[in-house]
C-alpha atoms as a PDB file:
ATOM      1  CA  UNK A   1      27.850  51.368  65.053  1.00  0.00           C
ATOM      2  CA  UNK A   2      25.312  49.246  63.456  1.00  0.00           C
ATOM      3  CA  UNK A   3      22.377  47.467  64.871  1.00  0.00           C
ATOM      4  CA  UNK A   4      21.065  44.162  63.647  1.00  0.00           C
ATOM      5  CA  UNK A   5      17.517  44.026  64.410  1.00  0.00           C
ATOM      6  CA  UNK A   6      15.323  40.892  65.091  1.00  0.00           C
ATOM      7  CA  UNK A   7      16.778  39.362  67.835  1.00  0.00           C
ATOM      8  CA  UNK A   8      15.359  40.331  71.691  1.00  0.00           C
ATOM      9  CA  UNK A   9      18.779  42.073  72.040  1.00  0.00           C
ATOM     10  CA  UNK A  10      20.394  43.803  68.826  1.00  0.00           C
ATOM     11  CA  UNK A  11      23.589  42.428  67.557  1.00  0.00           C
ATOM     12  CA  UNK A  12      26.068  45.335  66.716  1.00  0.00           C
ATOM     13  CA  UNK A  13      28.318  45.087  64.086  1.00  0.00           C
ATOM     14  CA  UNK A  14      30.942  47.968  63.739  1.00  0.00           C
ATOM     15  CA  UNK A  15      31.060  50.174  60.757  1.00  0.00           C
ATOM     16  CA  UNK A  16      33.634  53.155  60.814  1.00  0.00           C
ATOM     17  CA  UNK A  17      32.678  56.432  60.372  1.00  0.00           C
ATOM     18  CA  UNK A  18      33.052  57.738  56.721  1.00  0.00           C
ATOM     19  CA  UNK A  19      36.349  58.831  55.380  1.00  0.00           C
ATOM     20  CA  UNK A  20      37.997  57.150  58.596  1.00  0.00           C
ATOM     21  CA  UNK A  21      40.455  54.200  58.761  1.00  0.00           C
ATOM     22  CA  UNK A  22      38.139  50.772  59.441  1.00  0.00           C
ATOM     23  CA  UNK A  23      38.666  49.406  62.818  1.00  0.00           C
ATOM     24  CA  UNK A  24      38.665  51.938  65.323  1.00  0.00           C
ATOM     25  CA  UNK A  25      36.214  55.257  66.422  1.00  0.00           C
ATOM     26  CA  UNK A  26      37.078  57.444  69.674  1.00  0.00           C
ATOM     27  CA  UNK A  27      33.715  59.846  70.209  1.00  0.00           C
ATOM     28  CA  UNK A  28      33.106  61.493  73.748  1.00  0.00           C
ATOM     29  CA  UNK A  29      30.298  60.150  76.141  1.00  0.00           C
ATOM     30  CA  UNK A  30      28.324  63.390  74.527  1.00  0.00           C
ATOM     31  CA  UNK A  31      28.918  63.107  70.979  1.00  0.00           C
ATOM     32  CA  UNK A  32      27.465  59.504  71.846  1.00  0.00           C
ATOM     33  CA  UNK A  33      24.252  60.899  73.777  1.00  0.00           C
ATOM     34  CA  UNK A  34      24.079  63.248  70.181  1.00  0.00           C
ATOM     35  CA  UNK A  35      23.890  60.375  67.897  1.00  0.00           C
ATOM     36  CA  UNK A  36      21.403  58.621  69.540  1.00  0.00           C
ATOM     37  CA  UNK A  37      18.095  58.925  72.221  1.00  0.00           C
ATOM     38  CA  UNK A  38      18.486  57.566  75.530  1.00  0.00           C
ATOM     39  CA  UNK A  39      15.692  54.717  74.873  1.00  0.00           C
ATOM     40  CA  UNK A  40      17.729  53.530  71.797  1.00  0.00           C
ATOM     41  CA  UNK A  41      20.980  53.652  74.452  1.00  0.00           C
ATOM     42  CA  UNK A  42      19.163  52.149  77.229  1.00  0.00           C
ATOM     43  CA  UNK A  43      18.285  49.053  75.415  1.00  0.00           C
ATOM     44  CA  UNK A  44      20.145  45.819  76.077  1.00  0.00           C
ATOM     45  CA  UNK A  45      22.411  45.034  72.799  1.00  0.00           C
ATOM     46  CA  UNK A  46      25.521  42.637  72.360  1.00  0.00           C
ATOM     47  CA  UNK A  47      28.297  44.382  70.546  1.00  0.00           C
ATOM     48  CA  UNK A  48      30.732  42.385  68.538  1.00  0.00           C
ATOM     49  CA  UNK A  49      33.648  44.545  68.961  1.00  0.00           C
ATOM     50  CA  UNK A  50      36.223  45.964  72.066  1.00  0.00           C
ATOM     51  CA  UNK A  51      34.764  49.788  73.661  1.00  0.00           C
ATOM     52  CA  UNK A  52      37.029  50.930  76.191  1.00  0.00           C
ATOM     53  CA  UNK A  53      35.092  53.184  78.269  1.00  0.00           C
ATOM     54  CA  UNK A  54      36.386  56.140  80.324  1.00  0.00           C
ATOM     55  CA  UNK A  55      34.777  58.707  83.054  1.00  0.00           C
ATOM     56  CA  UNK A  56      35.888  61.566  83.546  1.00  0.00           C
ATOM     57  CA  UNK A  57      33.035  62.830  85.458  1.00  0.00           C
ATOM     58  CA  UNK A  58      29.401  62.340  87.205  1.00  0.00           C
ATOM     59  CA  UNK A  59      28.197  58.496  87.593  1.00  0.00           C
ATOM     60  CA  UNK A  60      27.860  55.979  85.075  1.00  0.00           C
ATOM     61  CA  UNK A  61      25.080  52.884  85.588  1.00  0.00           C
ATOM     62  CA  UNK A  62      26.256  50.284  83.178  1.00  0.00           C
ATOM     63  CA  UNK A  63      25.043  46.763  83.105  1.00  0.00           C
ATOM     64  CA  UNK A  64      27.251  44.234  81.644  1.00  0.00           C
ATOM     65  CA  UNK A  65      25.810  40.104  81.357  1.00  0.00           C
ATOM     66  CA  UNK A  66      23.292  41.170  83.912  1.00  0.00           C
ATOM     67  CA  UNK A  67      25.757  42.709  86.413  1.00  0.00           C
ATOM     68  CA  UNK A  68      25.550  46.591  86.917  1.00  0.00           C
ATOM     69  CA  UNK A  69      28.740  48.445  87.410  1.00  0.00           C
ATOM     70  CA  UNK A  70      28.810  52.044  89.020  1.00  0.00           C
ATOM     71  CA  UNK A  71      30.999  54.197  87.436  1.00  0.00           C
ATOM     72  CA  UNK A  72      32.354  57.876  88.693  1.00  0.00           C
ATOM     73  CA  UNK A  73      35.672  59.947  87.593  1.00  0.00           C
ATOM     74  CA  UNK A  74      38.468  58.167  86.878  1.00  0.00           C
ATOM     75  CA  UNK A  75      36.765  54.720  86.364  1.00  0.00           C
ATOM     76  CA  UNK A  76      37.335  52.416  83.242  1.00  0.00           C
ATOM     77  CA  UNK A  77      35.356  49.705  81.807  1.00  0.00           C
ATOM     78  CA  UNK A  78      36.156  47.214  79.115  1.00  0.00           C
ATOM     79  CA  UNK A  79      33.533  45.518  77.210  1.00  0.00           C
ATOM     80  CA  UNK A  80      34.377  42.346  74.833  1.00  0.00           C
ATOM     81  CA  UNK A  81      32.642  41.154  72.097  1.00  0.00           C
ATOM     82  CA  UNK A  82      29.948  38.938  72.970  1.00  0.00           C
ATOM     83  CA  UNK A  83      29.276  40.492  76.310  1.00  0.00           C
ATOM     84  CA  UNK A  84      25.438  41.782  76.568  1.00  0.00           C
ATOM     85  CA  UNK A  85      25.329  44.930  77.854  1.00  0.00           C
ATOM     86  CA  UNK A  86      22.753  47.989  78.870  1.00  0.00           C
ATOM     87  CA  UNK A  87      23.340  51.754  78.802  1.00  0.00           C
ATOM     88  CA  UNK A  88      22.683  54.030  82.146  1.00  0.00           C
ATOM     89  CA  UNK A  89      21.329  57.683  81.609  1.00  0.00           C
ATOM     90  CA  UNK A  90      24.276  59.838  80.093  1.00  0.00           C
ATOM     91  CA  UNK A  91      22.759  62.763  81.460  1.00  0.00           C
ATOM     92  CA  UNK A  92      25.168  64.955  84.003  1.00  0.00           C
ATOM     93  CA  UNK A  93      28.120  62.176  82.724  1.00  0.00           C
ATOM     94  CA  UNK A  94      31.374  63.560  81.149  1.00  0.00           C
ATOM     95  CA  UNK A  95      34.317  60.488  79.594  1.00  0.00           C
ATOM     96  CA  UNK A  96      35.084  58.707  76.241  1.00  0.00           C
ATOM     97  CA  UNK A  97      34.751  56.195  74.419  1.00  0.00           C
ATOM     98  CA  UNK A  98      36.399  54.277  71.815  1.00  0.00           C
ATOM     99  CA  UNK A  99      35.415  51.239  69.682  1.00  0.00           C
ATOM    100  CA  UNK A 100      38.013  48.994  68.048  1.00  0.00           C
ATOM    101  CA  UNK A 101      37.874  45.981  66.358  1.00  0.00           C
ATOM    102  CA  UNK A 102      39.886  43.024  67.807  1.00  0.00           C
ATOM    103  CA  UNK A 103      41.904  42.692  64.451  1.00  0.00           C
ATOM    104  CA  UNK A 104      42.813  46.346  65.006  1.00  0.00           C
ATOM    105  CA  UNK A 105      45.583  45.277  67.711  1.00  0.00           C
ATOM    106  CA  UNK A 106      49.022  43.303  66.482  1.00  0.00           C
ATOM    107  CA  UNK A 107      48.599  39.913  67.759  1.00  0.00           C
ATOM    108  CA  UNK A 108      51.761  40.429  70.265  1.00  0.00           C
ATOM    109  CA  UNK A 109      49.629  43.140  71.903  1.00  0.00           C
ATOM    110  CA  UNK A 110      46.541  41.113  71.797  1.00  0.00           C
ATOM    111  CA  UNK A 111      48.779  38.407  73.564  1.00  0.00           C
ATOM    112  CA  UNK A 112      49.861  40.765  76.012  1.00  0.00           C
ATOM    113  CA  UNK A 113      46.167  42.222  76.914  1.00  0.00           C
ATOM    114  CA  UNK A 114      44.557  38.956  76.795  1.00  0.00           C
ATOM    115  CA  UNK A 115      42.296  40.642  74.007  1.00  0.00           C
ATOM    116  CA  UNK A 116      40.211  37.303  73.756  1.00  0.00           C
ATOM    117  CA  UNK A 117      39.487  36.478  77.438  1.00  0.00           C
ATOM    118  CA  UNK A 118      35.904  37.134  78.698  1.00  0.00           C
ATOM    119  CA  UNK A 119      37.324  36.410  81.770  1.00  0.00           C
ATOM    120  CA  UNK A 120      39.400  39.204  82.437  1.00  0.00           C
ATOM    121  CA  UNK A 121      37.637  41.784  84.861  1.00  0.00           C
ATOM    122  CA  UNK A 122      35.649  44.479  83.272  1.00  0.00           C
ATOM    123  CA  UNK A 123      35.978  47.330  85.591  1.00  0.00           C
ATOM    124  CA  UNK A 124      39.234  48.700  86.292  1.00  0.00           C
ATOM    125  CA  UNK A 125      40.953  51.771  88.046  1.00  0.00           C
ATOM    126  CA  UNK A 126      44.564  53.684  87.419  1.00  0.00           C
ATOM    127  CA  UNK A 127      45.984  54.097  90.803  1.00  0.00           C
ATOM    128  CA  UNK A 128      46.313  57.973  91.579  1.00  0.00           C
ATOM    129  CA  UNK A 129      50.271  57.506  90.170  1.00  0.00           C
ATOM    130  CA  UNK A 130      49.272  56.375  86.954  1.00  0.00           C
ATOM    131  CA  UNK A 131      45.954  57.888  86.082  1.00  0.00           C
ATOM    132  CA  UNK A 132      47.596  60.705  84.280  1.00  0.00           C
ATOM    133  CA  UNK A 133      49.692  58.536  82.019  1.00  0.00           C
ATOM    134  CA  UNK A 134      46.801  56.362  81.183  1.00  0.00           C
ATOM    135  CA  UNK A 135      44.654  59.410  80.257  1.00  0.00           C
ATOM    136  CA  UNK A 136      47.673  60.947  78.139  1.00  0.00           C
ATOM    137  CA  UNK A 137      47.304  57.940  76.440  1.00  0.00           C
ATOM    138  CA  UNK A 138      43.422  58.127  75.554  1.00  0.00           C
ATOM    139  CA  UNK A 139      44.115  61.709  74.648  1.00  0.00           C
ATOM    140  CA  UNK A 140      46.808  61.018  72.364  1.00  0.00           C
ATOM    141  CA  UNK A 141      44.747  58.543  70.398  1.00  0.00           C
ATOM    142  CA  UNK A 142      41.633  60.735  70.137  1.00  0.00           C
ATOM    143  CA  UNK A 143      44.206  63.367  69.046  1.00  0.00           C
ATOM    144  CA  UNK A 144      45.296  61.566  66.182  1.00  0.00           C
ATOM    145  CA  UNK A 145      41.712  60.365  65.214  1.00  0.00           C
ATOM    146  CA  UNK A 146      40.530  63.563  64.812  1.00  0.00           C
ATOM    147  CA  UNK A 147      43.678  64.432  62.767  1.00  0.00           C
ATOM    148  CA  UNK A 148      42.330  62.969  59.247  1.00  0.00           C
ATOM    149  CA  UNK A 149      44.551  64.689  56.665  1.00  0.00           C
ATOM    150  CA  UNK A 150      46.944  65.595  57.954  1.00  0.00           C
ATOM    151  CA  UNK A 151      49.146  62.569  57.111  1.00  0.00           C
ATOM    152  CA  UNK A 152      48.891  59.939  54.108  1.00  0.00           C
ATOM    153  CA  UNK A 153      45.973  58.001  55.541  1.00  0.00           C
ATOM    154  CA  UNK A 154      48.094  54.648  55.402  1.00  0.00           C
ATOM    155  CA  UNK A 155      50.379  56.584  57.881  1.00  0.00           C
ATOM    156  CA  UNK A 156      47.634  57.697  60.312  1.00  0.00           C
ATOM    157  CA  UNK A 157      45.947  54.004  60.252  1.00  0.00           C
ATOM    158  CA  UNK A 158      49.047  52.821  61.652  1.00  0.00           C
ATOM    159  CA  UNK A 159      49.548  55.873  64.359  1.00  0.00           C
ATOM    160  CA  UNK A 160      45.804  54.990  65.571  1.00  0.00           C
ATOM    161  CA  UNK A 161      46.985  51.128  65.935  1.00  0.00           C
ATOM    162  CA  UNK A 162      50.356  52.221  67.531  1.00  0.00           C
ATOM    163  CA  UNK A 163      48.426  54.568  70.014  1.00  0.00           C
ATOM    164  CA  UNK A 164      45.545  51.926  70.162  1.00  0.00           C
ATOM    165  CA  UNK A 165      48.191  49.748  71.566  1.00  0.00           C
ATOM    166  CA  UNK A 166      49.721  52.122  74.076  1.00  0.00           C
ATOM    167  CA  UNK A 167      46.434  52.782  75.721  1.00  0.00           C
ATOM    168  CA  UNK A 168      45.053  48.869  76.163  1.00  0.00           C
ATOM    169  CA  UNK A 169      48.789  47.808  77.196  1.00  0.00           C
ATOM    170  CA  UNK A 170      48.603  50.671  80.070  1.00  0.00           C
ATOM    171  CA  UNK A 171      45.394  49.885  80.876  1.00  0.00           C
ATOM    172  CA  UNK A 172      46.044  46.619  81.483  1.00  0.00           C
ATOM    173  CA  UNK A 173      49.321  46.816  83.124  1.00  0.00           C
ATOM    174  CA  UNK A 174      48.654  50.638  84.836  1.00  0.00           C
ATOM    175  CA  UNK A 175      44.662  49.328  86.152  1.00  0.00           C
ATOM    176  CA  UNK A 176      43.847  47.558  88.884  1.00  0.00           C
ATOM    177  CA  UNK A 177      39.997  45.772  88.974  1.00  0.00           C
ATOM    178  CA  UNK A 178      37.657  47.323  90.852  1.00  0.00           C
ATOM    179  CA  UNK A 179      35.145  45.267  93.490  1.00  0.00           C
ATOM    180  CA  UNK A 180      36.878  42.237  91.235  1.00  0.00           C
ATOM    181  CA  UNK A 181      39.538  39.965  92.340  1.00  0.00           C
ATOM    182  CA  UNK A 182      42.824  39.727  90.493  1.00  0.00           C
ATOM    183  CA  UNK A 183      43.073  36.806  88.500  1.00  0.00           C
ATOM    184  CA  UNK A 184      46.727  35.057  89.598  1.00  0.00           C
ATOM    185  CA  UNK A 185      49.003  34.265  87.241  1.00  0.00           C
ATOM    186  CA  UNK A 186      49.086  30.393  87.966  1.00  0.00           C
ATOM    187  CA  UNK A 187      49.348  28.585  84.854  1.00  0.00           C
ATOM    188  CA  UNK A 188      47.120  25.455  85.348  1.00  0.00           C
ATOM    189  CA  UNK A 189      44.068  28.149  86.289  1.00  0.00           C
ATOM    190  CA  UNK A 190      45.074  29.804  83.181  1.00  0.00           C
ATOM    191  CA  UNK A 191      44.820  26.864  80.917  1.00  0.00           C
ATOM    192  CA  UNK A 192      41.929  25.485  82.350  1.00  0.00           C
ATOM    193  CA  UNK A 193      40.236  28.806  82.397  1.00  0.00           C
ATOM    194  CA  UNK A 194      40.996  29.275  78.485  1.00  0.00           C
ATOM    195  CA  UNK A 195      39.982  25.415  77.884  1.00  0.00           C
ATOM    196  CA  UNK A 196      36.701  25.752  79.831  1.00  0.00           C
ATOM    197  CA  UNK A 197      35.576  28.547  77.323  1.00  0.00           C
ATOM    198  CA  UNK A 198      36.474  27.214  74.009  1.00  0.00           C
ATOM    199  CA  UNK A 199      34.932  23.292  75.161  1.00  0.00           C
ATOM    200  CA  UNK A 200      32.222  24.192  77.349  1.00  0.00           C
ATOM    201  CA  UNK A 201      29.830  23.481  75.057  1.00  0.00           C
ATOM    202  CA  UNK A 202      31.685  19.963  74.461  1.00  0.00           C
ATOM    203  CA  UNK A 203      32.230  18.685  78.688  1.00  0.00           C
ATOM    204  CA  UNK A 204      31.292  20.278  81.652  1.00  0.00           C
ATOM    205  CA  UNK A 205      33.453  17.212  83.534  1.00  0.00           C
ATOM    206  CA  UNK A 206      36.536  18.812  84.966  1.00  0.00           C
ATOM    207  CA  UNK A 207      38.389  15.214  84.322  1.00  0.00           C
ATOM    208  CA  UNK A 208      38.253  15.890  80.394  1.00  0.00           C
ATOM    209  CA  UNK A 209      39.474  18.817  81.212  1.00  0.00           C
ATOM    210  CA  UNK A 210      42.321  17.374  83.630  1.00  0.00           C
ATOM    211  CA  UNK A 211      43.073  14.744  81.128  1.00  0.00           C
ATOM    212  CA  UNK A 212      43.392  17.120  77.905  1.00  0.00           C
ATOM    213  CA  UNK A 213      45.607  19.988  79.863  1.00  0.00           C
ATOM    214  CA  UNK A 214      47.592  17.147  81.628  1.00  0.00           C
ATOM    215  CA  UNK A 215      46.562  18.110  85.156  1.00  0.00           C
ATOM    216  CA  UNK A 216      45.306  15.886  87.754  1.00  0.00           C
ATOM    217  CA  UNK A 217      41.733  16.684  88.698  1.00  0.00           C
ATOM    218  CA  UNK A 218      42.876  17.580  92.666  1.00  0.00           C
ATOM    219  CA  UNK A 219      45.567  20.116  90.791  1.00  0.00           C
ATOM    220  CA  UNK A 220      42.931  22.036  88.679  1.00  0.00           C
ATOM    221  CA  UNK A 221      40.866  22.086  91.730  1.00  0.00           C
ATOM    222  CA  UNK A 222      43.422  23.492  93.475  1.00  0.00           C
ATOM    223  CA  UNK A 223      44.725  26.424  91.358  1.00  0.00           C
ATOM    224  CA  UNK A 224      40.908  27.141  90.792  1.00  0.00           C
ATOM    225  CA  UNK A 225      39.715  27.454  93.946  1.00  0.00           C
ATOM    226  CA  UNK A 226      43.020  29.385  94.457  1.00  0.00           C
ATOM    227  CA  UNK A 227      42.313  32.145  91.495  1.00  0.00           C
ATOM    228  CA  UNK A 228      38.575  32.403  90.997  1.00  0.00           C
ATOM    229  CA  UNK A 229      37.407  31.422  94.522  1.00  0.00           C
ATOM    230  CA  UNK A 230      35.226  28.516  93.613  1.00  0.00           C
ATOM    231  CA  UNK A 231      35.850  24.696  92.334  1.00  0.00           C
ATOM    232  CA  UNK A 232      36.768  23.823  89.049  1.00  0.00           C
ATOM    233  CA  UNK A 233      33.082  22.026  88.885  1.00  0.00           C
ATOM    234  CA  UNK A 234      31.431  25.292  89.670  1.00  0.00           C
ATOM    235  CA  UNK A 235      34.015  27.255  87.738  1.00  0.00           C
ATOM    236  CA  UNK A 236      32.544  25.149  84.112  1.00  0.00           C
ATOM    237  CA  UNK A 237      28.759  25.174  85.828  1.00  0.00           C
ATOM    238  CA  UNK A 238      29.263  29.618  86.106  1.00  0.00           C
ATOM    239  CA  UNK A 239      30.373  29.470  82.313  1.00  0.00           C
ATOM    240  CA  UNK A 240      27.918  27.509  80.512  1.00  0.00           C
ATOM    241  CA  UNK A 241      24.727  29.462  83.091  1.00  0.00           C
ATOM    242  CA  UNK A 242      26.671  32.584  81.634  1.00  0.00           C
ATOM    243  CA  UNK A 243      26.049  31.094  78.469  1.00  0.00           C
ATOM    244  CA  UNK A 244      22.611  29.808  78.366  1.00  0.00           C
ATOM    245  CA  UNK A 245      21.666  33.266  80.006  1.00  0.00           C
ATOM    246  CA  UNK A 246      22.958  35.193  76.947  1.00  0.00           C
ATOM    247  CA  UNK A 247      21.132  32.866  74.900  1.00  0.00           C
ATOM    248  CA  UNK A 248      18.085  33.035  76.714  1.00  0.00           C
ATOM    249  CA  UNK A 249      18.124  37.013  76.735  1.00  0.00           C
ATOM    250  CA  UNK A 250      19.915  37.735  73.217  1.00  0.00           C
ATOM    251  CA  UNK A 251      17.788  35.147  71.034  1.00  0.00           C
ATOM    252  CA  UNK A 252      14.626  33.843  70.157  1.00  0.00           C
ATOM    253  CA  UNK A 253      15.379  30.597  70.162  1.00  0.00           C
ATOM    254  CA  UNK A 254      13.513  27.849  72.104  1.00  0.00           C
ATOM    255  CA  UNK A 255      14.740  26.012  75.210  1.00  0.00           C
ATOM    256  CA  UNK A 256      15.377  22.806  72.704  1.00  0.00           C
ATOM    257  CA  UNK A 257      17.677  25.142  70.518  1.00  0.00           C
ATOM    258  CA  UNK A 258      19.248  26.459  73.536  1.00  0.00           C
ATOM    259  CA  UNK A 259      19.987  23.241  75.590  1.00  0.00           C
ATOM    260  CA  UNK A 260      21.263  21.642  71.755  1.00  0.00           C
ATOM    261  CA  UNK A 261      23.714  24.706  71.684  1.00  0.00           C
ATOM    262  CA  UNK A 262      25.164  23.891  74.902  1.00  0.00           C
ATOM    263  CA  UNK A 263      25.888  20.449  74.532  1.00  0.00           C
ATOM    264  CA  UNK A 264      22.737  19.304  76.509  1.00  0.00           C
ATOM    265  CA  UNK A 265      21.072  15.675  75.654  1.00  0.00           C
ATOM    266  CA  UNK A 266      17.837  16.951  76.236  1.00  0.00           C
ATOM    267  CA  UNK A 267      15.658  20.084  77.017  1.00  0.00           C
ATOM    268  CA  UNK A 268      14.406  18.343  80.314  1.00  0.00           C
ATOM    269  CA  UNK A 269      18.730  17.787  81.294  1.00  0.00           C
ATOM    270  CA  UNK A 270      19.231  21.219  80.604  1.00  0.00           C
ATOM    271  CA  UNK A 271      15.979  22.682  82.717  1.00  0.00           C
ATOM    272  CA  UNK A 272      17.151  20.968  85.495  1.00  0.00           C
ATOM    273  CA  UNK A 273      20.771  22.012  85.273  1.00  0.00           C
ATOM    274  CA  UNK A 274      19.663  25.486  85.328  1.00  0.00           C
ATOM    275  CA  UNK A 275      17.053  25.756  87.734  1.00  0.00           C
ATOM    276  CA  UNK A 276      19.793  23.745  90.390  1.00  0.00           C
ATOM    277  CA  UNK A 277      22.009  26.320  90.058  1.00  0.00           C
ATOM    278  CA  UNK A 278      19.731  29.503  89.600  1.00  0.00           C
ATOM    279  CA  UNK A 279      16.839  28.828  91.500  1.00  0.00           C
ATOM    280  CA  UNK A 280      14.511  29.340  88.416  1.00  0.00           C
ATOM    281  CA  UNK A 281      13.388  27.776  84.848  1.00  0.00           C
ATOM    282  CA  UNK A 282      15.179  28.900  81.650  1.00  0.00           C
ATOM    283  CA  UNK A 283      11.831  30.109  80.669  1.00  0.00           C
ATOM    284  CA  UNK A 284      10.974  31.978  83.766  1.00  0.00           C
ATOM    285  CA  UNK A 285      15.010  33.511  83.039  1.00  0.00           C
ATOM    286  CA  UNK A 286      13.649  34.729  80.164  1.00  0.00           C
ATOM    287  CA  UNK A 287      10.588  36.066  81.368  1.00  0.00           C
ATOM    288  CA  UNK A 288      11.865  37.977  83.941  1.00  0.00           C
ATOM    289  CA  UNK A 289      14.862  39.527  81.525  1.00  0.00           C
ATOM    290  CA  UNK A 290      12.717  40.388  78.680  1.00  0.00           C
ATOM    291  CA  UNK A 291      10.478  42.592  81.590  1.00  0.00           C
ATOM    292  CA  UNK A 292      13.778  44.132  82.981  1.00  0.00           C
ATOM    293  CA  UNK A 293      15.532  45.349  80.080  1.00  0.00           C
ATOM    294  CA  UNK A 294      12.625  46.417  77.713  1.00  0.00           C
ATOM    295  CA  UNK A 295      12.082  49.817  77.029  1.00  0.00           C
ATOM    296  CA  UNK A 296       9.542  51.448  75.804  1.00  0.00           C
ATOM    297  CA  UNK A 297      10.074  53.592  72.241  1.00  0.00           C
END
């Protein structure tokens, strides 16, 4: 991994080990605690790449766009690019870990993983029938990455992105979310859901969004209130306070920057926007972040 310092929460960029195919690194939960000191680890950062984390025992604390998720045995989590998250103490905690790119996967298995959805839940469980086939999975891939040599290289790249693609297709299909509700399959939610975060920035009026999908307001209201448990209205209001949080807490940037990013008219719009639906200033946000996450060292 590499960090790009400067910004109140380091940007990681991935950088494969040396002598290893780019794109992919599987290292156990202690190798990790190895290569680096619990305050570096405990600091908030915002990778830009897929890690597919795996328990195999003790508990886990990890806190993922300011939501902490409790981990024991047998519990997986699946952080996207973009998402801002914060190491727990490793101490007493046995798993994996593996970091891939997301042009590691075909794009059929992307397709079939939903690779690019933030949405998709980020804690998940095998149910006791297919935890074993799951893990065979993990362990077949960390197999084969520790294997350098012993095949033409050009041959073991593609084993790692065959096995890659086992492991996220069981996952997916083989997990259920944990203390997360399962996101129904009904395709006007599904459209809307992938229109809201690509234009967010652009409308936060669930009529554009209607009109560009072809839906009638009352029908995206529907199948949103339906899937997610919320309106469509709140639905776009969730992503873009998801947003501006990450902005407040990742960058320096001032509330003008910040409200320009998000499609705001003005800094005063955007204040209000977000203290209606959080209760407190984007600068008080920030305060309060900056004071939660920092570590010392």
């Amino acid at each position: 991994m590499m960090v790009k310092t400067g910004l109140t929460i380091p940007s990681l960029q991935f950088a494969a080990p040396a002598g290893t195919p780019a794109g992919i690194e599987v290292m156990s939960l202690t190798e990790l605690a190895g290569r680096m000191s619990p305050e570096r680890l405990a600091r908030p950062q915002r990778p830009h790449f897929h890690q597919l984390i795996a328990v195999t025992g003790g508990s886990l604390q990890q806190t993922i766009d300011f939501r902490t998720y409790e981990l024991a045995a047998g519990d997986w989590l699946w952080i996207r690019p973009g998402q801002v998250q914060q190491w727990g103490a490793l101490a007493g905690v046995t798993g994996d870990l593996v970091l891939f790119q997301p042009s590691h996967l075909d794009a059929q298995t992307a397709g079939r993983v939903q690779l690019d959805d933030p949405n998709v839940p980020v804690l998940r469980q095998p149910s006791a029938d297919d935890a074993a086939s799951v893990r065979m999975a993990l362990d077949h891939l960390a197999l084969e990455f520790r294997a350098l040599g012993r095949m033409p290289l050009e041959s073991h790249a593609a084993s790692l992105r065959y096995l890659l693609a086992v492991l996220v297709l069981r996952l997916t299909h083989l997990a259920v979310p944990v203390t997360e509700p399962a996101v129904a399959a009904d395709p006007a939610y599904l459209r809307f859901r992938s229109a809201v975060d690509s234009d967010f920035t652009r409308t936060r009026r669930v009529e554009d969004y209607a009109r560009s999908l072809g839906y009638s307001a009352k029908t995206l209201a529907r199948a949103t209130q339906a899937a997610a448990g919320v309106s469509a209205k709140a639905f776009i209001d969730r992503r873009v306070v998801l947003e501006a949080k990450r902005l407040l807490a990742h960058s320096d940037d001032s509330a003008v920057q910040i409200s320009q990013q998000l499609g705001f008219r003005t800094p005063t719009q955007f204040a209000k926007y977000f203290v209606q639906r959080t209760g407190q200033t984007p600068m008080a946000f920030r305060s309060e972040v900056s004071g939660r996450l920092s570590v010392p060292g």
